[in-house]
PDB file of N, CA and C in Angstrom:
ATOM      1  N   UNK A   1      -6.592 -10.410  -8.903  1.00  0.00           N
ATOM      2  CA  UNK A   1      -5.234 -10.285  -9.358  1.00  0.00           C
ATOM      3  C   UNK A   1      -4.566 -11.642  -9.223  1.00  0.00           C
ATOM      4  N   UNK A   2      -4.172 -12.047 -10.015  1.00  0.00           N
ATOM      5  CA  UNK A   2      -3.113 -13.557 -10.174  1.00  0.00           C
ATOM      6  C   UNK A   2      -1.779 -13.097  -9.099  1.00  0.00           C
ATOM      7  N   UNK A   3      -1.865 -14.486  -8.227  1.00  0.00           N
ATOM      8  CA  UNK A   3      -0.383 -14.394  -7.542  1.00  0.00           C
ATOM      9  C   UNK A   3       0.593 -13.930  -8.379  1.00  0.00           C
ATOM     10  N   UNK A   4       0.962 -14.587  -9.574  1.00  0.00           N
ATOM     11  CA  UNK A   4       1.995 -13.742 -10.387  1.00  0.00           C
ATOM     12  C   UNK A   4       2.357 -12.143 -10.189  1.00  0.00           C
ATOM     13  N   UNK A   5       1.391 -11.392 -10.406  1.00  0.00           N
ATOM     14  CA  UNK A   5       0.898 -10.198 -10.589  1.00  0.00           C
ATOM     15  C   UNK A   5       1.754  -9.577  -9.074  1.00  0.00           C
ATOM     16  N   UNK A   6       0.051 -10.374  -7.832  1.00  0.00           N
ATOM     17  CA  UNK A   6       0.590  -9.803  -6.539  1.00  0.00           C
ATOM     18  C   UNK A   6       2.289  -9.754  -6.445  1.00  0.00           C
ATOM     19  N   UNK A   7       3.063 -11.128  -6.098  1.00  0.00           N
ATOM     20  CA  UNK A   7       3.965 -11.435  -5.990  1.00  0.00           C
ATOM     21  C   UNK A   7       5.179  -9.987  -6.980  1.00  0.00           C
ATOM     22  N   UNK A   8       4.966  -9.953  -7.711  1.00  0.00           N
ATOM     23  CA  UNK A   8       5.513  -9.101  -8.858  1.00  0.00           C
ATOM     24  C   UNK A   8       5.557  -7.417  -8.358  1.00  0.00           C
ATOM     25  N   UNK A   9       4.865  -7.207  -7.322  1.00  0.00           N
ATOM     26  CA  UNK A   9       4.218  -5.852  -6.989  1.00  0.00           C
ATOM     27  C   UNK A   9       4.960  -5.958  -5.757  1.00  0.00           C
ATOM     28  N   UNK A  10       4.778  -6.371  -4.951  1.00  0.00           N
ATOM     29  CA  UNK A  10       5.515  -6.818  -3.730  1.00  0.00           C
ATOM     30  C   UNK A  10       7.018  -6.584  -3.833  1.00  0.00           C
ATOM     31  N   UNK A  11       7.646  -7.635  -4.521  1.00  0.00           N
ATOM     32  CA  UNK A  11       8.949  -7.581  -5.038  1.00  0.00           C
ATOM     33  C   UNK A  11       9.447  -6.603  -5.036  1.00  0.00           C
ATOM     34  N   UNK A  12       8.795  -5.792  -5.834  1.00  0.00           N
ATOM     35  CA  UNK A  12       9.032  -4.392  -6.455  1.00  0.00           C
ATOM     36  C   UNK A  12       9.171  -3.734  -5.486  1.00  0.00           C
ATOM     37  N   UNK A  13       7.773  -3.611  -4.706  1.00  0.00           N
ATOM     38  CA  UNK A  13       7.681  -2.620  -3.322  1.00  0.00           C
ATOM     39  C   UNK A  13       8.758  -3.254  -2.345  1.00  0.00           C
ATOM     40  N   UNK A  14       8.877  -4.408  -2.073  1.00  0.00           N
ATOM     41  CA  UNK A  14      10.082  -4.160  -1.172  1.00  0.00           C
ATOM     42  C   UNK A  14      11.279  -3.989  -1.213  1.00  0.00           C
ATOM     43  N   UNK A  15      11.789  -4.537  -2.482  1.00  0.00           N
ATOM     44  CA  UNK A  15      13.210  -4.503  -3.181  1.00  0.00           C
ATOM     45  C   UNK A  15      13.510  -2.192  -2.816  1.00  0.00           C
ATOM     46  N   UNK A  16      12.197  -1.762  -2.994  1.00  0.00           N
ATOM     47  CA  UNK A  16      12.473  -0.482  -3.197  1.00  0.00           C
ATOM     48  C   UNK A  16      12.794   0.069  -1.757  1.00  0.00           C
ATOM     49  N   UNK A  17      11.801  -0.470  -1.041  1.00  0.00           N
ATOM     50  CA  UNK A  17      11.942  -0.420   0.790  1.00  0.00           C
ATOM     51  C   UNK A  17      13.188  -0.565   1.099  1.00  0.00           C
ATOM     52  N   UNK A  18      13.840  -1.611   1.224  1.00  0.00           N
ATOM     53  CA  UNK A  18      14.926  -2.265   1.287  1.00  0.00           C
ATOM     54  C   UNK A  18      16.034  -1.555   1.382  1.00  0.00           C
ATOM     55  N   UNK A  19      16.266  -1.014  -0.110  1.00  0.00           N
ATOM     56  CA  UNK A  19      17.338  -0.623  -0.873  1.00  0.00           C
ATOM     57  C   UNK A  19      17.151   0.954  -0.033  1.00  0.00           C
ATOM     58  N   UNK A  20      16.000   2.017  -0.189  1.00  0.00           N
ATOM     59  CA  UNK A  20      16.076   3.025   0.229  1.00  0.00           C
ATOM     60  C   UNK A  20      15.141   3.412   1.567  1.00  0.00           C
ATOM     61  N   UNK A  21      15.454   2.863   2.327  1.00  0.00           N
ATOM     62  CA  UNK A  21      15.096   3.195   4.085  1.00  0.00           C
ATOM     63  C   UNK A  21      15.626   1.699   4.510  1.00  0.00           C
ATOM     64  N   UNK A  22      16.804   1.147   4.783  1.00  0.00           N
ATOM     65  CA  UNK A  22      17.290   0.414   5.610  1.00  0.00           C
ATOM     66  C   UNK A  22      17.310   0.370   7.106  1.00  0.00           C
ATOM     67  N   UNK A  23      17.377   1.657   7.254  1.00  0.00           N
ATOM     68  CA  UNK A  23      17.024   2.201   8.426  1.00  0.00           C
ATOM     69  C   UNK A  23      15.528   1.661   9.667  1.00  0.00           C
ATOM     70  N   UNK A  24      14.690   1.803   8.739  1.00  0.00           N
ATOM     71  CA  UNK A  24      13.308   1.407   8.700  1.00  0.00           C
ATOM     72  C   UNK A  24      12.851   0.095   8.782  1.00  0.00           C
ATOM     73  N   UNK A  25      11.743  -0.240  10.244  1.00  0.00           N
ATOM     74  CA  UNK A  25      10.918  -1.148   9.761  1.00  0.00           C
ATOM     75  C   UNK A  25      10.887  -1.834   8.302  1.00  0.00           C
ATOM     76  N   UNK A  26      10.594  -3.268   8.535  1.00  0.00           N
ATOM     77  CA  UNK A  26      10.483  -3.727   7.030  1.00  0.00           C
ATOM     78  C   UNK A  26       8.914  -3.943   7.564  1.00  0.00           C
ATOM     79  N   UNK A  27       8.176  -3.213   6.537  1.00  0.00           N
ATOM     80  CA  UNK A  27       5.842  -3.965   6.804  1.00  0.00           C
ATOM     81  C   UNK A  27       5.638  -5.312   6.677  1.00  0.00           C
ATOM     82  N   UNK A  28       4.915  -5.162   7.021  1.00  0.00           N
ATOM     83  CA  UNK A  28       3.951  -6.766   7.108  1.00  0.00           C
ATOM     84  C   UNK A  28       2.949  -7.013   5.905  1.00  0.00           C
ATOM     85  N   UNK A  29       3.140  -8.231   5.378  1.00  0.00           N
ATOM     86  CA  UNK A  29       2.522  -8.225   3.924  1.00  0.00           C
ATOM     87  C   UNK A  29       1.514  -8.508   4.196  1.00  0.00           C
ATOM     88  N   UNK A  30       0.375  -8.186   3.050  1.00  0.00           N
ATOM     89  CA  UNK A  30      -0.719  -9.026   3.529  1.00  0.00           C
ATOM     90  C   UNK A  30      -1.487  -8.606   4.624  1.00  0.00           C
ATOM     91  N   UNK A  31      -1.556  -7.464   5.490  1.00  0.00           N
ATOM     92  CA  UNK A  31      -1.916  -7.227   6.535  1.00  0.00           C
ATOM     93  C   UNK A  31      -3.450  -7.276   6.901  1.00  0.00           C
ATOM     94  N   UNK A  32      -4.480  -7.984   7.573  1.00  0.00           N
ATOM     95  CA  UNK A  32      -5.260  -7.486   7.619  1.00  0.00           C
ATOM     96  C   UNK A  32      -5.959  -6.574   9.085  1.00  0.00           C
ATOM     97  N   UNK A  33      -6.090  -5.751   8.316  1.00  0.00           N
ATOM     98  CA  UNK A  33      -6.321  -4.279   9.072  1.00  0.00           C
ATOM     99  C   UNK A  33      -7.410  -4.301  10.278  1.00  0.00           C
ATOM    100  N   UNK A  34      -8.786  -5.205   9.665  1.00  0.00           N
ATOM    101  CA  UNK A  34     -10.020  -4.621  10.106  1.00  0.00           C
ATOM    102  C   UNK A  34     -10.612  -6.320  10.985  1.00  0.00           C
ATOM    103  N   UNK A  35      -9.582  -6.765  11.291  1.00  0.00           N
ATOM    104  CA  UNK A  35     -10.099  -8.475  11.758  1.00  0.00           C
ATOM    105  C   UNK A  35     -10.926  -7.947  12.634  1.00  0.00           C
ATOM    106  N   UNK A  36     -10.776  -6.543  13.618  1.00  0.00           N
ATOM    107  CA  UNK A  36     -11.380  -6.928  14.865  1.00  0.00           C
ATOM    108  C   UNK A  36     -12.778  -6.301  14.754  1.00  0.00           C
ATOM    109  N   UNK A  37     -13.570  -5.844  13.606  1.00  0.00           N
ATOM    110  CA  UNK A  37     -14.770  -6.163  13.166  1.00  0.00           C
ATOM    111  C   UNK A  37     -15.395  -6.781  12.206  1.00  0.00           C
ATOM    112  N   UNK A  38     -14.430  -7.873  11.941  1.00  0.00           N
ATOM    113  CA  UNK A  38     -15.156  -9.285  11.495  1.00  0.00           C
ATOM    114  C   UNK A  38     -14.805  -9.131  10.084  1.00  0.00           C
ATOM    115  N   UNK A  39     -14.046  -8.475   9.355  1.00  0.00           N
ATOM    116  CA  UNK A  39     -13.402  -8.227   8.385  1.00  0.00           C
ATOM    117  C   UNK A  39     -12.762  -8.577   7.255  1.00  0.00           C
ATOM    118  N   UNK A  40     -12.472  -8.599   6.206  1.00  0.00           N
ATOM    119  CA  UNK A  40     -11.341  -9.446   5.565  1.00  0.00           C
ATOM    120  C   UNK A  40     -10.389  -9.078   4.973  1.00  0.00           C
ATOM    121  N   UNK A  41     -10.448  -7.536   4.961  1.00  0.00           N
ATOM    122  CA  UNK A  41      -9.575  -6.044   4.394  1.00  0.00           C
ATOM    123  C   UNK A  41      -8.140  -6.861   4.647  1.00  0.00           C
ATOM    124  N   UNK A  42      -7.466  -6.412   3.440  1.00  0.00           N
ATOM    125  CA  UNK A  42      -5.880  -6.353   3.866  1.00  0.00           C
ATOM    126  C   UNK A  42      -5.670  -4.983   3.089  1.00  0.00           C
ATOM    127  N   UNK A  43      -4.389  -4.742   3.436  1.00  0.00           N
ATOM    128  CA  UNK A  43      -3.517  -3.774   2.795  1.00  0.00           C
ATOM    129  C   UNK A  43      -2.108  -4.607   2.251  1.00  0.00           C
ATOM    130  N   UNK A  44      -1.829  -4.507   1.245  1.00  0.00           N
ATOM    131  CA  UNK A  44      -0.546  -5.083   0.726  1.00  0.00           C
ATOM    132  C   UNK A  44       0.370  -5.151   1.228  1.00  0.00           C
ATOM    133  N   UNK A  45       0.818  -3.939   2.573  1.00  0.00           N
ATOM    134  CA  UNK A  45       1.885  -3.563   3.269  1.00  0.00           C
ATOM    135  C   UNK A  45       1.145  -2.840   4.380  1.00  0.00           C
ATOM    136  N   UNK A  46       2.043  -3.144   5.453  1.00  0.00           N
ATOM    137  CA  UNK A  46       1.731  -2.078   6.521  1.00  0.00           C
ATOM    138  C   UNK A  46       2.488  -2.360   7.629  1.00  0.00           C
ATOM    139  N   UNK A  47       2.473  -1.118   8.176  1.00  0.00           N
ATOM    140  CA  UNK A  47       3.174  -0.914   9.841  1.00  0.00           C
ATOM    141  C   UNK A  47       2.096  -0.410  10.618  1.00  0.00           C
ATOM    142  N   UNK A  48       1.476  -1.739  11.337  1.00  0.00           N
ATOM    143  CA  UNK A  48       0.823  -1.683  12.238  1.00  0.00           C
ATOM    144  C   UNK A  48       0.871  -0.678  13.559  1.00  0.00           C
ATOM    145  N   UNK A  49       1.995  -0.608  13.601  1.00  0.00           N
ATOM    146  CA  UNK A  49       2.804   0.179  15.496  1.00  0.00           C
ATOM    147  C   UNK A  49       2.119   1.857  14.937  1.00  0.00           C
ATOM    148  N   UNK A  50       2.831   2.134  13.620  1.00  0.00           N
ATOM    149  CA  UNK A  50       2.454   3.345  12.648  1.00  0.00           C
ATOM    150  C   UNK A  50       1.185   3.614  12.597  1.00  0.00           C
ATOM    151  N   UNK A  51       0.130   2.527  12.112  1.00  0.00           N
ATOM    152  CA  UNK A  51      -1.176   2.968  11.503  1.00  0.00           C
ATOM    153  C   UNK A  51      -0.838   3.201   9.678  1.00  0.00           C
ATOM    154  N   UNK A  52       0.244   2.763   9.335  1.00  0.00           N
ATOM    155  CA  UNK A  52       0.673   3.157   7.827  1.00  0.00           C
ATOM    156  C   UNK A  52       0.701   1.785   7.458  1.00  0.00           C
ATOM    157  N   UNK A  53      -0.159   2.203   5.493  1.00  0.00           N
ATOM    158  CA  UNK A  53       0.044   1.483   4.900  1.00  0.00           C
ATOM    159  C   UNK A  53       0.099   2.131   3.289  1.00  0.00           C
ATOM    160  N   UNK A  54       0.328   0.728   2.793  1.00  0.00           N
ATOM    161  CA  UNK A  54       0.542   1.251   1.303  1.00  0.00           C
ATOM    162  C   UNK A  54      -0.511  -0.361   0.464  1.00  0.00           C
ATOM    163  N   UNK A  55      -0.978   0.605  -0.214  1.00  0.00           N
ATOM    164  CA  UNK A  55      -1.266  -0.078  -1.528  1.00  0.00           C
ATOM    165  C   UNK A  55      -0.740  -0.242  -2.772  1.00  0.00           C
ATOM    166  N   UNK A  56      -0.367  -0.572  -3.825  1.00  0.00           N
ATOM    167  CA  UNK A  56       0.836  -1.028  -4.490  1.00  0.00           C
ATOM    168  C   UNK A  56      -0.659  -0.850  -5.786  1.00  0.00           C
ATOM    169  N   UNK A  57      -1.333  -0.392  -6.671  1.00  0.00           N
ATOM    170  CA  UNK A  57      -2.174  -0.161  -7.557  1.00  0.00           C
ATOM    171  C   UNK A  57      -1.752  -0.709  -8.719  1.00  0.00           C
ATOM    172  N   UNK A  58      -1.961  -2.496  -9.096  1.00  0.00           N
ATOM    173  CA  UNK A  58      -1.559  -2.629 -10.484  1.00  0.00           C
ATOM    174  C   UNK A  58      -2.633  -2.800 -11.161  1.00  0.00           C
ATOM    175  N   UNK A  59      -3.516  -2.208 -10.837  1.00  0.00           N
ATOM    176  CA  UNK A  59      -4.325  -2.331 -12.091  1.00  0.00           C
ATOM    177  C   UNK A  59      -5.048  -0.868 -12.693  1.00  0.00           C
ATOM    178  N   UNK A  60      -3.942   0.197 -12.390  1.00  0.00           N
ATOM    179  CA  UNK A  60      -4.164   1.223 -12.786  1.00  0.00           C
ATOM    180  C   UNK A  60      -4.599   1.651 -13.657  1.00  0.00           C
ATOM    181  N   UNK A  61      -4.531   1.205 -14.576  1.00  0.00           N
ATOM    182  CA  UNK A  61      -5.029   1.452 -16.263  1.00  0.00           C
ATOM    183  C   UNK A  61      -5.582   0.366 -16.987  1.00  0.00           C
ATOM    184  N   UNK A  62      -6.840  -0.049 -15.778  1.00  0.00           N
ATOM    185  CA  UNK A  62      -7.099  -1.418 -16.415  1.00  0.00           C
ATOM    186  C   UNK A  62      -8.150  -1.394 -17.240  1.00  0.00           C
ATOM    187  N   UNK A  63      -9.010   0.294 -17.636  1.00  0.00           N
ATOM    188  CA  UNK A  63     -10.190  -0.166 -18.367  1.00  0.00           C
ATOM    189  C   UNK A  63     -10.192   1.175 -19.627  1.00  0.00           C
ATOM    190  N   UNK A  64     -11.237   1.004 -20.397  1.00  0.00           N
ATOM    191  CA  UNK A  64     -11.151   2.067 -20.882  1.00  0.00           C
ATOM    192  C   UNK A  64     -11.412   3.178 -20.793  1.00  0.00           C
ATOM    193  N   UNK A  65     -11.065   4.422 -21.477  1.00  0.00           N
ATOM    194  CA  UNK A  65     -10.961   5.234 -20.495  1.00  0.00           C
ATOM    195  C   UNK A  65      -9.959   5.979 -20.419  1.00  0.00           C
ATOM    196  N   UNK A  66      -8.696   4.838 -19.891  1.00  0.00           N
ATOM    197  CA  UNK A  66      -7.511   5.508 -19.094  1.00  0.00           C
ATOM    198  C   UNK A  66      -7.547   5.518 -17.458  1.00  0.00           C
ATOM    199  N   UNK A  67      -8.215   5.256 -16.957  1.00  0.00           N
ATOM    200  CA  UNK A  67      -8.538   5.379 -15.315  1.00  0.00           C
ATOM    201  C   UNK A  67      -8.844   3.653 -14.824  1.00  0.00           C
ATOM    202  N   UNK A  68      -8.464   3.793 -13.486  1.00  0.00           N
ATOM    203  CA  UNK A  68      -8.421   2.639 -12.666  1.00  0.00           C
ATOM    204  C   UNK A  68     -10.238   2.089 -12.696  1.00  0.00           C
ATOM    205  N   UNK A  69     -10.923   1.206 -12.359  1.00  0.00           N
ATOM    206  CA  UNK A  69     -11.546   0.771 -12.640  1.00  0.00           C
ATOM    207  C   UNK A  69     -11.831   0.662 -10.952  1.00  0.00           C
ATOM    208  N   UNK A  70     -12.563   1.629  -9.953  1.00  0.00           N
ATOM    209  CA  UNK A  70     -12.051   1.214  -8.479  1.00  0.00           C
ATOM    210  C   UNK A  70     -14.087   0.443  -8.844  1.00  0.00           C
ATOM    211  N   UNK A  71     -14.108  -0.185  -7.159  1.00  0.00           N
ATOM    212  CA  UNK A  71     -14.792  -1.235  -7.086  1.00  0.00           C
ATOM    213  C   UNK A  71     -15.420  -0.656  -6.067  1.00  0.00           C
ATOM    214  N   UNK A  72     -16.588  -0.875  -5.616  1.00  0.00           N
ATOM    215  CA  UNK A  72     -17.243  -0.405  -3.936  1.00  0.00           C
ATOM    216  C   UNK A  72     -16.726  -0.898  -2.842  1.00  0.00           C
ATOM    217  N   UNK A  73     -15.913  -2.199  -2.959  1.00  0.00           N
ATOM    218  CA  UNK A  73     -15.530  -2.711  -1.951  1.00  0.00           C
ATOM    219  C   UNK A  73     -13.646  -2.024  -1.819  1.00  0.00           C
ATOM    220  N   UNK A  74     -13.375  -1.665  -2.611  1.00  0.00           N
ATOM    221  CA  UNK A  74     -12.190  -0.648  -2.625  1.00  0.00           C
ATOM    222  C   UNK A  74     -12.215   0.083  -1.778  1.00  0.00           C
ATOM    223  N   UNK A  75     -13.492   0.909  -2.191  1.00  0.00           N
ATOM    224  CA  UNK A  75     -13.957   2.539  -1.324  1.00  0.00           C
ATOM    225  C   UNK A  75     -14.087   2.225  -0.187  1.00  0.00           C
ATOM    226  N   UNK A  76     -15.169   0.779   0.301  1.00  0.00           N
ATOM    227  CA  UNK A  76     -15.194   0.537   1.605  1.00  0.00           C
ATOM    228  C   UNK A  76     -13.915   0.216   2.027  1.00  0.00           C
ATOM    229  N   UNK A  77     -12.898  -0.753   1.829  1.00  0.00           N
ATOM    230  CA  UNK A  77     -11.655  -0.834   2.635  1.00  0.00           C
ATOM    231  C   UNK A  77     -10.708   0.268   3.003  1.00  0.00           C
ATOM    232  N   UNK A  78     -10.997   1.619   1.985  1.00  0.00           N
ATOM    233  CA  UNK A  78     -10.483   2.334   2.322  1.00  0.00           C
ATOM    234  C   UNK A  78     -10.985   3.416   3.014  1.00  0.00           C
ATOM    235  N   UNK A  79     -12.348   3.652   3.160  1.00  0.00           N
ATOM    236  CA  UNK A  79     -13.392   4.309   4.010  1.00  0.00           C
ATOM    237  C   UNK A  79     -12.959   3.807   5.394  1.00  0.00           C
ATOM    238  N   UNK A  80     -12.776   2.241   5.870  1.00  0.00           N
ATOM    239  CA  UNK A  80     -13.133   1.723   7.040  1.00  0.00           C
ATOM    240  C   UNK A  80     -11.572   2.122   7.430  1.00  0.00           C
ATOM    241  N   UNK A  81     -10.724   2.204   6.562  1.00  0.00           N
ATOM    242  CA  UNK A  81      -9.244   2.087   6.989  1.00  0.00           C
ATOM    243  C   UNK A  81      -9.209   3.818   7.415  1.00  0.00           C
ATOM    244  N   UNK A  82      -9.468   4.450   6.854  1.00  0.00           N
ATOM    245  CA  UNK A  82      -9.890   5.993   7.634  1.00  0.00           C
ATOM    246  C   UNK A  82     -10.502   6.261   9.022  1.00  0.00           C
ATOM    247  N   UNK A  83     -11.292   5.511   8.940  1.00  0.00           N
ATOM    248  CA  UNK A  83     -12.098   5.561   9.988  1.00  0.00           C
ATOM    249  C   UNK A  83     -11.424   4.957  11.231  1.00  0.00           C
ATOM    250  N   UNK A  84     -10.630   4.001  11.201  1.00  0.00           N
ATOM    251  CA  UNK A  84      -9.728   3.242  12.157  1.00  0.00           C
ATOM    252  C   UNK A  84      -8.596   4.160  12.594  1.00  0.00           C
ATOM    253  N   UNK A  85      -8.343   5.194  11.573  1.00  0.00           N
ATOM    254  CA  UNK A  85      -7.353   5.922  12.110  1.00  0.00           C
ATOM    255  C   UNK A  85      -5.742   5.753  11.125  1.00  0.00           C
ATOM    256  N   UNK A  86      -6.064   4.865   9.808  1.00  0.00           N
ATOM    257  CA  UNK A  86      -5.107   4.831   9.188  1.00  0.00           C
ATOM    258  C   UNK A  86      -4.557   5.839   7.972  1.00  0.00           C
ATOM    259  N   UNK A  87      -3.506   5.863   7.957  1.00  0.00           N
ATOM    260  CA  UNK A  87      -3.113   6.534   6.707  1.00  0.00           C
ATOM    261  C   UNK A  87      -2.507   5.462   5.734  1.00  0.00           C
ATOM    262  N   UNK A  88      -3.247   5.790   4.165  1.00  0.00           N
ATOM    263  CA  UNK A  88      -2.927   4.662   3.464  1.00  0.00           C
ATOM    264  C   UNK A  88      -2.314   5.605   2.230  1.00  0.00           C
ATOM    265  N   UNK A  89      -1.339   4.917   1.992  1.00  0.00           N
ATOM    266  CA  UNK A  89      -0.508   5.711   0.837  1.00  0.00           C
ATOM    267  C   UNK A  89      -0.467   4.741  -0.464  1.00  0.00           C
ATOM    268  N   UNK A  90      -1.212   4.973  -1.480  1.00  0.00           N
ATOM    269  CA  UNK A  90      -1.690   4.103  -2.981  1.00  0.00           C
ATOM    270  C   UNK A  90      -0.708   4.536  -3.944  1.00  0.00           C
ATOM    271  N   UNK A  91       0.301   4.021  -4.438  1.00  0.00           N
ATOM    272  CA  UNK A  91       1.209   4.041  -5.758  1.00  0.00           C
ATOM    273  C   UNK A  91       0.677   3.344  -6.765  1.00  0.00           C
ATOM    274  N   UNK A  92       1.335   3.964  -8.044  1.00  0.00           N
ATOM    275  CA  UNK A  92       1.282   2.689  -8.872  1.00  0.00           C
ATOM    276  C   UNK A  92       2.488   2.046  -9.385  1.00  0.00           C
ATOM    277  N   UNK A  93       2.767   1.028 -10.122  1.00  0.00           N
ATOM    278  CA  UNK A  93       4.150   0.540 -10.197  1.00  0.00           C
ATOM    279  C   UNK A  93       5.057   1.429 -10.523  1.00  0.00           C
ATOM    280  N   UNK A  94       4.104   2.493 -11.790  1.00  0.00           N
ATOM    281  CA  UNK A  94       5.008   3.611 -12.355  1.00  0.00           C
ATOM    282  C   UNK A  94       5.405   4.603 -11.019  1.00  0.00           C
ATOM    283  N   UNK A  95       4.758   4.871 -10.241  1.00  0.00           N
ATOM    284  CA  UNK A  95       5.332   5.760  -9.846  1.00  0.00           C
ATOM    285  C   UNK A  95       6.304   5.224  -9.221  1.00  0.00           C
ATOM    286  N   UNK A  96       6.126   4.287  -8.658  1.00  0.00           N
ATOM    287  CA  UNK A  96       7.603   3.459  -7.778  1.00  0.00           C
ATOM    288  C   UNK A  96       9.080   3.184  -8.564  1.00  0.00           C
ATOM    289  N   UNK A  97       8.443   3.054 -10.093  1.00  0.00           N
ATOM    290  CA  UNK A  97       9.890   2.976 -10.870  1.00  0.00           C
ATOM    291  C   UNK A  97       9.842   4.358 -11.052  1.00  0.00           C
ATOM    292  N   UNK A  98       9.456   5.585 -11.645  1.00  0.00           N
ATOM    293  CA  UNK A  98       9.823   6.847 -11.623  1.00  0.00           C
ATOM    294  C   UNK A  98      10.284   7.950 -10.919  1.00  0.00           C
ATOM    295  N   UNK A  99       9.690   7.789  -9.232  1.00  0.00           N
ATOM    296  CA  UNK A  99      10.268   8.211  -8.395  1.00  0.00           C
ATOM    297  C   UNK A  99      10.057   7.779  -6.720  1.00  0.00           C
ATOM    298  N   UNK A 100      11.038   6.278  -6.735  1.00  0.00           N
ATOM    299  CA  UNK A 100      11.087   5.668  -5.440  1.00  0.00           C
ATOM    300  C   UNK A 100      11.644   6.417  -4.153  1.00  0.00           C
ATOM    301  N   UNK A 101      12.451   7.044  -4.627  1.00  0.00           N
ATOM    302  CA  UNK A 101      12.630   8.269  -3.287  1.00  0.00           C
ATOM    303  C   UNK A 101      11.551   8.722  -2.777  1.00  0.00           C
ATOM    304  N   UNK A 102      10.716   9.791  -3.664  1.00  0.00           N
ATOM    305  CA  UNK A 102       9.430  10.570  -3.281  1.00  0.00           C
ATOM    306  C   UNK A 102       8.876   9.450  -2.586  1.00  0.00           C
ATOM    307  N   UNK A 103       8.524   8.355  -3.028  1.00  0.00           N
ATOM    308  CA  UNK A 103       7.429   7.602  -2.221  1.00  0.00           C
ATOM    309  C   UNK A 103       7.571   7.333  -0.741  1.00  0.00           C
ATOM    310  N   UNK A 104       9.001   6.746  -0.566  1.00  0.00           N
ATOM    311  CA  UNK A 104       9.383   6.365   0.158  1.00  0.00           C
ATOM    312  C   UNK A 104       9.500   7.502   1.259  1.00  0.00           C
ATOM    313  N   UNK A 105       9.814   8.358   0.911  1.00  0.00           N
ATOM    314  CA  UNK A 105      10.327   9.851   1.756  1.00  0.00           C
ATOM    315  C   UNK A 105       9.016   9.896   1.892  1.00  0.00           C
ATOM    316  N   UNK A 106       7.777   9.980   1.343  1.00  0.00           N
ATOM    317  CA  UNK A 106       6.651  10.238   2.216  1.00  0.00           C
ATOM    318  C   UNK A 106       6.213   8.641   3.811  1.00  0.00           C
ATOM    319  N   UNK A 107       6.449   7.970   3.039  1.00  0.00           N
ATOM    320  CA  UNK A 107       5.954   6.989   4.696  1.00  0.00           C
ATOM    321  C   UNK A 107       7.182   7.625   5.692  1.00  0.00           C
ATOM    322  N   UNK A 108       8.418   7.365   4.994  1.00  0.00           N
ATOM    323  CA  UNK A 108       9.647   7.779   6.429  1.00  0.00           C
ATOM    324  C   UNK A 108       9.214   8.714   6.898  1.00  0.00           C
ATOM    325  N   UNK A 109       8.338  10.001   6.265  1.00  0.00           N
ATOM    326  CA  UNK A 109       8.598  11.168   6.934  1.00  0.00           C
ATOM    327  C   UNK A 109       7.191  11.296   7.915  1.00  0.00           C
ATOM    328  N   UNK A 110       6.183   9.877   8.153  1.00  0.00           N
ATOM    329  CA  UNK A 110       5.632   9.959   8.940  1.00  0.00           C
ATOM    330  C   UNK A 110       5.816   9.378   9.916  1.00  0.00           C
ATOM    331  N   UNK A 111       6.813   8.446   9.281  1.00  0.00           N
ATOM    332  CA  UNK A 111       7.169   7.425  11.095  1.00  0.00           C
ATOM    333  C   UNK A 111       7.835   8.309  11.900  1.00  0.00           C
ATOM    334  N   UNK A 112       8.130   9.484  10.821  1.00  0.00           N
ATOM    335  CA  UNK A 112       9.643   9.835  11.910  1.00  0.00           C
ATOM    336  C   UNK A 112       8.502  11.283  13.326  1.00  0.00           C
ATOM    337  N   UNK A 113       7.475  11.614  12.299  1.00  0.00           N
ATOM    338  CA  UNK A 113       6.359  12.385  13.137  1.00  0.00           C
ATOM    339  C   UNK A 113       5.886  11.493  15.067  1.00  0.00           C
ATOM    340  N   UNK A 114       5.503  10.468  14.630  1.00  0.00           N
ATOM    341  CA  UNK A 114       4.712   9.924  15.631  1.00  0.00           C
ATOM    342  C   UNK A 114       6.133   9.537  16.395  1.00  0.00           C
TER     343      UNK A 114
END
C-alpha cells in the first residue's frame, strides 16, 4: 500500500475516533503486536492496555471477483494476533463513512467490559 493510501486511511480512522469517543484513549499507530516473538506484525491501530485493535481494509475490492484479495501472511498476522489474546476489529473505508457510530460503539463497548 503507498503511504498516500496508508496515511489517507488513518486520517479517516482517526478524524472518526476523535470526533466520536473523545472520551477514549486515542491508539497507537502502527503498532507492532508480536515483537516479542521476533515478529514484524503491526496493526494499523491499537490499544495495547485493551488487547484491541483495528484494521482499516483498503484494499477491499481489489481483485476480480468483488472480494478482498487476503494473502497468507494476512491470515498469519491475524491467526498469531488471536492467539496472543487479541481482538481485532477489520473495517473498510465504506463502512467507516456509512456507519462510524456502529464501528466505533463496537471497540467503546469493549473497553468499557474489561
Amino acid at each position: 500500500m503507498s503511504n498516500r493510501s496508508r496515511h489517507d486511511k488513518a486520517d479517516n480512522f482517526l478524524q472518526v475516533w476523535k470526533l466520536l469517543s473523545p472520551d477514549y484513549p486515542l491508539p497507537e499507530d502502527e503498532y507492532n503486536f508480536d515483537k516479542e516473538i521476533n515478529r514484524r506484525h503491526r496493526f494499523d491501530f491499537a490499544w495495547p492496555t485493551y488487547k484491541i485493535a483495528v484494521e482499516v481494509e483498503g484494499n477491499a475490492w481489489g481483485v476480480a471477483g468483488g472480494g478482498k484479495h487476503m494473502q497468507d501472511s494476512d491470515l498469519e498476522k491475524y491467526n498469531i494476533a488471536v492467539y496472543m489474546g487479541w481482538r481485532v476489529f477489520r473495517f473498510s473505508p465504506g463502512m467507516l463513512k456509512r456507519d462510524p457510530i456502529g464501528c466505533v460503539d463496537m471497540i467503546t463497548k469493549i473497553m468499557e467490559i474489561k
